[in-house]
C-alpha atoms as a PDB file:
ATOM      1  CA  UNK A   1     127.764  14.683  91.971  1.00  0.00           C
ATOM      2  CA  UNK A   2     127.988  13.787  88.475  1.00  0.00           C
ATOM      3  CA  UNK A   3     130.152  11.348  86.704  1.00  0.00           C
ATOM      4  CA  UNK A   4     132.644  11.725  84.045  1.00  0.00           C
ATOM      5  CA  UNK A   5     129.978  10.495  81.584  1.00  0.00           C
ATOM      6  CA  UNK A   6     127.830  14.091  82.519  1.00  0.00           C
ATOM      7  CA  UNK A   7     130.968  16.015  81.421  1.00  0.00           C
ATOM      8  CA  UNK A   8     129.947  17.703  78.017  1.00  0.00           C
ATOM      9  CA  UNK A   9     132.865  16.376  75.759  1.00  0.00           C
ATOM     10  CA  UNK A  10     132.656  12.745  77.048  1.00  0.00           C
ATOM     11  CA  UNK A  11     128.622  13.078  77.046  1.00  0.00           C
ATOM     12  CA  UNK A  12     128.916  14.283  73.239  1.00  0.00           C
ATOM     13  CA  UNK A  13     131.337  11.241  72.793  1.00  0.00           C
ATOM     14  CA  UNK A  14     128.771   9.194  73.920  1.00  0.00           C
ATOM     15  CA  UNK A  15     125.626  10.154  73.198  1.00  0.00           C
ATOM     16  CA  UNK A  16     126.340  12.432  70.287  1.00  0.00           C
ATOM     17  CA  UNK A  17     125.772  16.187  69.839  1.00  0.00           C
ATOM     18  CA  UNK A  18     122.027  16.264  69.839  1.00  0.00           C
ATOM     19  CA  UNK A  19     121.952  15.236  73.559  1.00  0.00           C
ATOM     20  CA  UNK A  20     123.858  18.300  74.635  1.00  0.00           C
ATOM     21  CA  UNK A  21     122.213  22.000  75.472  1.00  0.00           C
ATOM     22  CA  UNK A  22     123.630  25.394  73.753  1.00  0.00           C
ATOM     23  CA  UNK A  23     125.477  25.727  77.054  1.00  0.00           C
ATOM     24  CA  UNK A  24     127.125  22.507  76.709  1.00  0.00           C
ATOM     25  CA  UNK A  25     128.255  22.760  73.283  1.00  0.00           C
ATOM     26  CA  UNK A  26     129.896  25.574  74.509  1.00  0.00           C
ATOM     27  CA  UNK A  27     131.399  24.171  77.520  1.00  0.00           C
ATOM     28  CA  UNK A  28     132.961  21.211  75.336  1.00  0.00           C
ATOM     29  CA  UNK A  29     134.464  24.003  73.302  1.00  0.00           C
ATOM     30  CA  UNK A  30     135.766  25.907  75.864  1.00  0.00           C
ATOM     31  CA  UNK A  31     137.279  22.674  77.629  1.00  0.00           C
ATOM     32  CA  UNK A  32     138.392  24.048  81.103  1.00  0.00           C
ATOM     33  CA  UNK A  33     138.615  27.383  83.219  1.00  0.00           C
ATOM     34  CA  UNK A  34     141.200  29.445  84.256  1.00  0.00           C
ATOM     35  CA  UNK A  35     142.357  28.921  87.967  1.00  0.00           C
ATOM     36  CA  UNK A  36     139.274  30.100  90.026  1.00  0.00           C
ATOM     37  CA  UNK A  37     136.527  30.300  87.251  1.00  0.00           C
ATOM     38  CA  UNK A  38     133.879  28.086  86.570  1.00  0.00           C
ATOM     39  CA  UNK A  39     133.971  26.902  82.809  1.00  0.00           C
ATOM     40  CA  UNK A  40     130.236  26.295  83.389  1.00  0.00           C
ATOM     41  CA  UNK A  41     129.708  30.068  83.949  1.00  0.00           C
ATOM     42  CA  UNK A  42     131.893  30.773  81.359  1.00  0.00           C
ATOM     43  CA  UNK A  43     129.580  29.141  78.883  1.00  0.00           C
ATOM     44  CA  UNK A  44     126.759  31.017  80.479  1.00  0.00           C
ATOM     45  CA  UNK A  45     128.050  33.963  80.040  1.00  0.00           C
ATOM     46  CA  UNK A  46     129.985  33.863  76.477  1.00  0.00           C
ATOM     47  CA  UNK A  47     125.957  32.376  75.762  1.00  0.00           C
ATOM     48  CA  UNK A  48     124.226  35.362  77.022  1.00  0.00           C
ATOM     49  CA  UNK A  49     126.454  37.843  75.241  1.00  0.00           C
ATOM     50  CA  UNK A  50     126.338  35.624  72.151  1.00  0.00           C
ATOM     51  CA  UNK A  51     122.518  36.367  72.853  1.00  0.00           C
ATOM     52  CA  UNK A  52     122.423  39.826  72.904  1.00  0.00           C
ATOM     53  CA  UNK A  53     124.981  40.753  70.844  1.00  0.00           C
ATOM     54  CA  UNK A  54     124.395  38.394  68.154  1.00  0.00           C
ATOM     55  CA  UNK A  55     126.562  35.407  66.360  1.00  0.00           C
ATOM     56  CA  UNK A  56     126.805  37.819  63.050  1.00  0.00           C
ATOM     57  CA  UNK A  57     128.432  40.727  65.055  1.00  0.00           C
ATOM     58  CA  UNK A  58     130.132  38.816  68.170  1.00  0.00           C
ATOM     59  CA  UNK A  59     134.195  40.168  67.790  1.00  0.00           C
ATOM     60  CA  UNK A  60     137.028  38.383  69.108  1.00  0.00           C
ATOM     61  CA  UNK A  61     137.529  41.367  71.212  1.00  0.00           C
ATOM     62  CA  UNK A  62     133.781  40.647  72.958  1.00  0.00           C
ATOM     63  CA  UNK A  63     134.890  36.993  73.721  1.00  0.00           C
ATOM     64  CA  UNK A  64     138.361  38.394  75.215  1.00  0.00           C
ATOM     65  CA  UNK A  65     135.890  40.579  77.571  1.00  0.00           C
ATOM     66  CA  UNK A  66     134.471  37.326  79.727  1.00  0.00           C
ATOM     67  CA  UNK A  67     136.171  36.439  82.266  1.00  0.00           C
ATOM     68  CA  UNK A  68     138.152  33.392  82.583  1.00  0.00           C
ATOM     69  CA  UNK A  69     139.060  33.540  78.863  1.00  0.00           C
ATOM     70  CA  UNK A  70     142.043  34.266  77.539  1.00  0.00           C
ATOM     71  CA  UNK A  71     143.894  35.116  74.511  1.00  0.00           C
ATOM     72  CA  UNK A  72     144.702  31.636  72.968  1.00  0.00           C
ATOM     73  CA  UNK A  73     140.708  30.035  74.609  1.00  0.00           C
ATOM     74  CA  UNK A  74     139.625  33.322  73.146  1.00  0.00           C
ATOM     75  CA  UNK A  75     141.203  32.577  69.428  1.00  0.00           C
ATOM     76  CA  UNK A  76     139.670  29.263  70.010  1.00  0.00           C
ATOM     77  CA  UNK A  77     136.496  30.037  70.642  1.00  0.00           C
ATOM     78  CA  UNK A  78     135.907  32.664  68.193  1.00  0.00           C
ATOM     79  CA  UNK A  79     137.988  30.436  65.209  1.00  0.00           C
ATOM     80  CA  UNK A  80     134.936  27.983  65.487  1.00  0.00           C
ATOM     81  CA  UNK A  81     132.489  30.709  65.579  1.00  0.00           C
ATOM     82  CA  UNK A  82     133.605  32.330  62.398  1.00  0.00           C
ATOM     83  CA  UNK A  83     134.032  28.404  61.137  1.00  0.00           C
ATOM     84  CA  UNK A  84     130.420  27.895  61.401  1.00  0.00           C
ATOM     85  CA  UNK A  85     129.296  31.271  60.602  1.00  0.00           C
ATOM     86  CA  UNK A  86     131.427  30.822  57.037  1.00  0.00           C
ATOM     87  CA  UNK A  87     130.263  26.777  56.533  1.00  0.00           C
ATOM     88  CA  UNK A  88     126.267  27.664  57.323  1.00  0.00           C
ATOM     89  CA  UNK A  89     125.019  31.146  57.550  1.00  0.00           C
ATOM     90  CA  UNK A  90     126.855  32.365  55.000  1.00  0.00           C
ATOM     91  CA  UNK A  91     126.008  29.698  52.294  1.00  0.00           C
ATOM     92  CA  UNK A  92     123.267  31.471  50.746  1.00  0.00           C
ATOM     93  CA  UNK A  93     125.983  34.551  50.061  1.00  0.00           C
ATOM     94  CA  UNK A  94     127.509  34.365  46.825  1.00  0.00           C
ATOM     95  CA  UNK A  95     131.066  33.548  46.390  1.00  0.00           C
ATOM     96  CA  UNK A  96     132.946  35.421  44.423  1.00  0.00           C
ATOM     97  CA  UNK A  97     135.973  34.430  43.196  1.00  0.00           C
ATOM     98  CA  UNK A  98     136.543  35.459  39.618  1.00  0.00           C
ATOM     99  CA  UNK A  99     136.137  38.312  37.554  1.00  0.00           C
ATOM    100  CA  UNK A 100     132.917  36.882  36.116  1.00  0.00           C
ATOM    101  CA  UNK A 101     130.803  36.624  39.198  1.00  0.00           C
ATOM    102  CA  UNK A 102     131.590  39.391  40.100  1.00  0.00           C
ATOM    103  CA  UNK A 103     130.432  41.001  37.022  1.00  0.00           C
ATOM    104  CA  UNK A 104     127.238  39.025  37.950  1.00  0.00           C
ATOM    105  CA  UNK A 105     126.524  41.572  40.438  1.00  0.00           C
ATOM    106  CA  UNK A 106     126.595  44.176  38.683  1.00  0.00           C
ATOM    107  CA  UNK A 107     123.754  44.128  36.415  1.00  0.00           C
ATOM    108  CA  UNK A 108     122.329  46.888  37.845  1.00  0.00           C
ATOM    109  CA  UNK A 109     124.345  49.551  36.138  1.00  0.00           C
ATOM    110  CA  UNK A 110     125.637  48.053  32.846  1.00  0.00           C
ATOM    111  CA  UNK A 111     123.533  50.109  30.890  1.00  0.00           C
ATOM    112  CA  UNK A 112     123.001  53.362  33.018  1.00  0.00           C
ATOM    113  CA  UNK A 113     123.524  56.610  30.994  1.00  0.00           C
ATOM    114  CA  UNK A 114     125.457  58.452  34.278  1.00  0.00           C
ATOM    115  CA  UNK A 115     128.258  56.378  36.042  1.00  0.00           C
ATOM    116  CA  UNK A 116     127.767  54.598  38.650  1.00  0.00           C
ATOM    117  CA  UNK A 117     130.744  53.370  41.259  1.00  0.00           C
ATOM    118  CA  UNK A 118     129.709  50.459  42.848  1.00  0.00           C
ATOM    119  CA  UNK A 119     131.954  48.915  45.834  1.00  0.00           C
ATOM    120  CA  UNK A 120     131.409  44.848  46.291  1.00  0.00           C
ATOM    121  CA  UNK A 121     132.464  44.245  50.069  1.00  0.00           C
ATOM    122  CA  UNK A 122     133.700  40.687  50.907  1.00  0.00           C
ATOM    123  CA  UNK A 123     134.257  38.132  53.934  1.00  0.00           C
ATOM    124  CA  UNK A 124     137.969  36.408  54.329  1.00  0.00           C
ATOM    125  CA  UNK A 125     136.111  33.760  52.533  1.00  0.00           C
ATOM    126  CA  UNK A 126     135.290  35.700  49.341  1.00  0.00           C
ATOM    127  CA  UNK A 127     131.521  35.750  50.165  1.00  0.00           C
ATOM    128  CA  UNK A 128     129.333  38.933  49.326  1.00  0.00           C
ATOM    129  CA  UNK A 129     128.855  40.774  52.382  1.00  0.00           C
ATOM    130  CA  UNK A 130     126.996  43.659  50.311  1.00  0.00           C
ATOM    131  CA  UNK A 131     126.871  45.398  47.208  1.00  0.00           C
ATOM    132  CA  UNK A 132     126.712  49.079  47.392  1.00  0.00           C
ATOM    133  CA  UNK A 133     126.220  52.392  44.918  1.00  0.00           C
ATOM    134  CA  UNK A 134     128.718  54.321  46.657  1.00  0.00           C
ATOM    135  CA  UNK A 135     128.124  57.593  43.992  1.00  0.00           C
ATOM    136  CA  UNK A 136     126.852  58.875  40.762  1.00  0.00           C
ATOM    137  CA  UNK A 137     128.240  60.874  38.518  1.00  0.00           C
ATOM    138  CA  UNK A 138     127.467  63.041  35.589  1.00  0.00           C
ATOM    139  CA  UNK A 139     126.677  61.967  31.749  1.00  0.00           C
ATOM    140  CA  UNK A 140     131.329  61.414  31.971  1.00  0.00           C
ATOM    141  CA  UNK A 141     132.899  60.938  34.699  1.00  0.00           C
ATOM    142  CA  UNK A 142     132.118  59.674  38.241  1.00  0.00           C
ATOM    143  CA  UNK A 143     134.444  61.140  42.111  1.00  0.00           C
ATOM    144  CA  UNK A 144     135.427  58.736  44.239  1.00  0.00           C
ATOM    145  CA  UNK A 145     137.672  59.045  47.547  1.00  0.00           C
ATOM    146  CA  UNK A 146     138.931  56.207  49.282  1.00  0.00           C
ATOM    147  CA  UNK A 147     137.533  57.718  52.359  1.00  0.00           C
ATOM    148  CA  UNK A 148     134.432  56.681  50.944  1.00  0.00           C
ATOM    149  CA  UNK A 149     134.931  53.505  49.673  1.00  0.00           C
ATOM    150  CA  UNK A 150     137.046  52.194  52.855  1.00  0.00           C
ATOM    151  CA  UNK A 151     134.227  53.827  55.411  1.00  0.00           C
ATOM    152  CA  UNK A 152     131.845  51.467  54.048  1.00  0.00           C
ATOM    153  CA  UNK A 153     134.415  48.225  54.210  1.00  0.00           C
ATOM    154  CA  UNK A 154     135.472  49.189  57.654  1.00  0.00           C
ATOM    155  CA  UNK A 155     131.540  49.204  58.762  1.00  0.00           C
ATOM    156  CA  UNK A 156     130.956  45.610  56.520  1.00  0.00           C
ATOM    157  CA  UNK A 157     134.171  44.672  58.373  1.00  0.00           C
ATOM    158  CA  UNK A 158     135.192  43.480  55.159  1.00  0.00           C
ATOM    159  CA  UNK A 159     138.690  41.227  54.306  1.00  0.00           C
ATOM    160  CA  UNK A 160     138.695  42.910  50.941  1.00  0.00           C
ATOM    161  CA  UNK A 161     136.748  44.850  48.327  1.00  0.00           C
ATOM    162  CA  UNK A 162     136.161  44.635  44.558  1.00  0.00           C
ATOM    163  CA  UNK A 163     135.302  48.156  43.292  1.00  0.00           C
ATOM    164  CA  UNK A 164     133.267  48.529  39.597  1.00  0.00           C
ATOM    165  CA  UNK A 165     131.754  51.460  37.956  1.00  0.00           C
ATOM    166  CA  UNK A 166     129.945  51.781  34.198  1.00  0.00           C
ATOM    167  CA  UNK A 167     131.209  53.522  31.099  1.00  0.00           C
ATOM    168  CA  UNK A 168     128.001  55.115  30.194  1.00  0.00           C
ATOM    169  CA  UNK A 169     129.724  55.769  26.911  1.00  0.00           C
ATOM    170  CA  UNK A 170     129.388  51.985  25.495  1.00  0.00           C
ATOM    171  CA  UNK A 171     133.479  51.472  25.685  1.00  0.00           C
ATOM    172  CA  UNK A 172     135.266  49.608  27.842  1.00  0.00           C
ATOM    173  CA  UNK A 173     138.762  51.509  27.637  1.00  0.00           C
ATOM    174  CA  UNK A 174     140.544  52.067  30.161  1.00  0.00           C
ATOM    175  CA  UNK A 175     141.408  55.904  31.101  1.00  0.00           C
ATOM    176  CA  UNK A 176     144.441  57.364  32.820  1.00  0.00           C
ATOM    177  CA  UNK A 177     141.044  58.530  35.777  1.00  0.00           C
ATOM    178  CA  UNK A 178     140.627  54.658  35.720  1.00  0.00           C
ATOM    179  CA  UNK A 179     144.198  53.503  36.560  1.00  0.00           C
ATOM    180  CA  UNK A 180     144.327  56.693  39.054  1.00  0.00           C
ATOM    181  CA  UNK A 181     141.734  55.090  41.283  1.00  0.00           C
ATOM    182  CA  UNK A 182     142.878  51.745  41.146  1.00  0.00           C
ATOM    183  CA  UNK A 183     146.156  52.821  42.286  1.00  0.00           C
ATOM    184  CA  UNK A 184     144.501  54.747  45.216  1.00  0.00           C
ATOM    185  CA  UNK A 185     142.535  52.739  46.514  1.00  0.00           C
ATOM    186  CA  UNK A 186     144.847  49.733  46.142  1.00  0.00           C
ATOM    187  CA  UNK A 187     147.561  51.990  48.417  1.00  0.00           C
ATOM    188  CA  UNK A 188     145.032  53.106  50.845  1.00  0.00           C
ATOM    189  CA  UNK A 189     144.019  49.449  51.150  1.00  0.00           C
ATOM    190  CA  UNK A 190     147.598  47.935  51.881  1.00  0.00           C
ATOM    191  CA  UNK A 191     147.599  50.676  54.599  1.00  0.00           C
ATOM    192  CA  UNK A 192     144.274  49.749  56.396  1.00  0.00           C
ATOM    193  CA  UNK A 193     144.656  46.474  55.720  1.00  0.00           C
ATOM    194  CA  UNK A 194     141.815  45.753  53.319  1.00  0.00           C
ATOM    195  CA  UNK A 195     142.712  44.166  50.048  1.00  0.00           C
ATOM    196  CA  UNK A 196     141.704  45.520  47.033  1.00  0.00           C
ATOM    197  CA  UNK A 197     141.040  42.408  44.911  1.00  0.00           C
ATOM    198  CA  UNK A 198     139.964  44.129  41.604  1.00  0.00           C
ATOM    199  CA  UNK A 199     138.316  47.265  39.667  1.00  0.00           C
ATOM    200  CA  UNK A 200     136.051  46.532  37.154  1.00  0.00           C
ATOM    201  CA  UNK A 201     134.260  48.313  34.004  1.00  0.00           C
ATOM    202  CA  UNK A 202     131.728  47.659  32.375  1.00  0.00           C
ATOM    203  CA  UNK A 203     129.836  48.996  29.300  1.00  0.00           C
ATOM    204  CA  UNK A 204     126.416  46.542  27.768  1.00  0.00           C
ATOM    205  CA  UNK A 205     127.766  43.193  28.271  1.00  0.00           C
ATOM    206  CA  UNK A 206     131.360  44.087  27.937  1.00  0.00           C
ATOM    207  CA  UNK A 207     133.431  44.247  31.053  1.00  0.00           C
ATOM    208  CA  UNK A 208     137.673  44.633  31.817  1.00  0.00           C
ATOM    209  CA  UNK A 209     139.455  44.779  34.601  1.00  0.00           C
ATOM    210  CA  UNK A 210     141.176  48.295  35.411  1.00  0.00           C
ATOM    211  CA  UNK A 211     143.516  46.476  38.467  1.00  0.00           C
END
């Protein structure tokens, strides 16, 4: 039988983090079991659907599935998931957190001759998750539904959105269509629960924000 030294947190005390396996990192973040489970098997088995699921797409509602964790283990567990996924597989995302870098993005159809509406989907960090043409339009004008622009966000499972679209006409005004869809989506938003953190326009190397 092993001592106190071959428990994972005290062994990671000791001998540092390198010396543990993926199962014991998990076992010194779980900590314990519930009555009658195994933390050991826990960590096997949050591992294996970690594993086939993958870390990008595990939900807190997968970790709630394995046995022996519960609701406040199960924030736990998934809070330093989403920790690490933000800190280091995410780095290489670009954060963006002002009107400029956003406009960064959108290179792509600043100097398009039909409209383009292009929805920027972001994490609860303000990290790209992906950058989308969600339609095209004619030589003047461009639909969008918030049905559309939402489906998309939902799928990205996105914290909130920046939406943008070109003026193929070279002028960065603002139209009464402009404010219309701002308003929309920003209502729909509140309602699913996605912000809408702004709605840009952009003409050449001109840009203003329509929120």
């Amino acid at each position: 039988m092993g001592s106190v030294t071959d428990l994972p947190r005290e062994k990671l005390s000791k001998k540092g983090a390198s010396s543990l396996s993926d199962i014991e990192l998990l076992q010194a973040v779980i900590g314990s079991g519930g009555k009658g489970n195994d933390f050991k098997q826990i960590a096997r088995n949050l591992n294996s659907l970690i594993g086939k699921r993958g870390a990008d797409n595990l939900t807190l509602d997968d970790v709630k599935s394995i046995r022996g964790i519960g609701d406040a283990k199960a924030a736990v567990v998934f809070a330093a998931l989403e920790f690490w996924r933000r800190k280091f597989t995410k780095q290489t995302a670009p954060l963006i957190d002002s009107p400029e870098k956003a406009v960064s993005q959108l290179h792509h159809i600043k100097d398009k001759k039909q409209e383009h509406f292009v929805l920027l989907t972001l994490d609860g960090a303000r990290r790209l998750i992906n950058n989308r043409v969600v339609t095209i339009g004619t030589l003047l004008c461009s639909l969008v539904h918030p049905r559309e622009i939402f489906s998309y966000a939902i799928e990205d499972r996105a914290a909130s959105i920046i939406v943008a679209h070109n003026h193929p006409s070279g002028l960065v005004d603002i139209s009464e269509s402009d404010t219309d869809v701002t308003r929309r989506l920003r209502e729909a938003g509140d309602i699913i629960g996605i912000r809408l953190d702004d709605h840009i326009i952009v003409a050449g190397d001109d840009f203003v924000s329509a929120y």
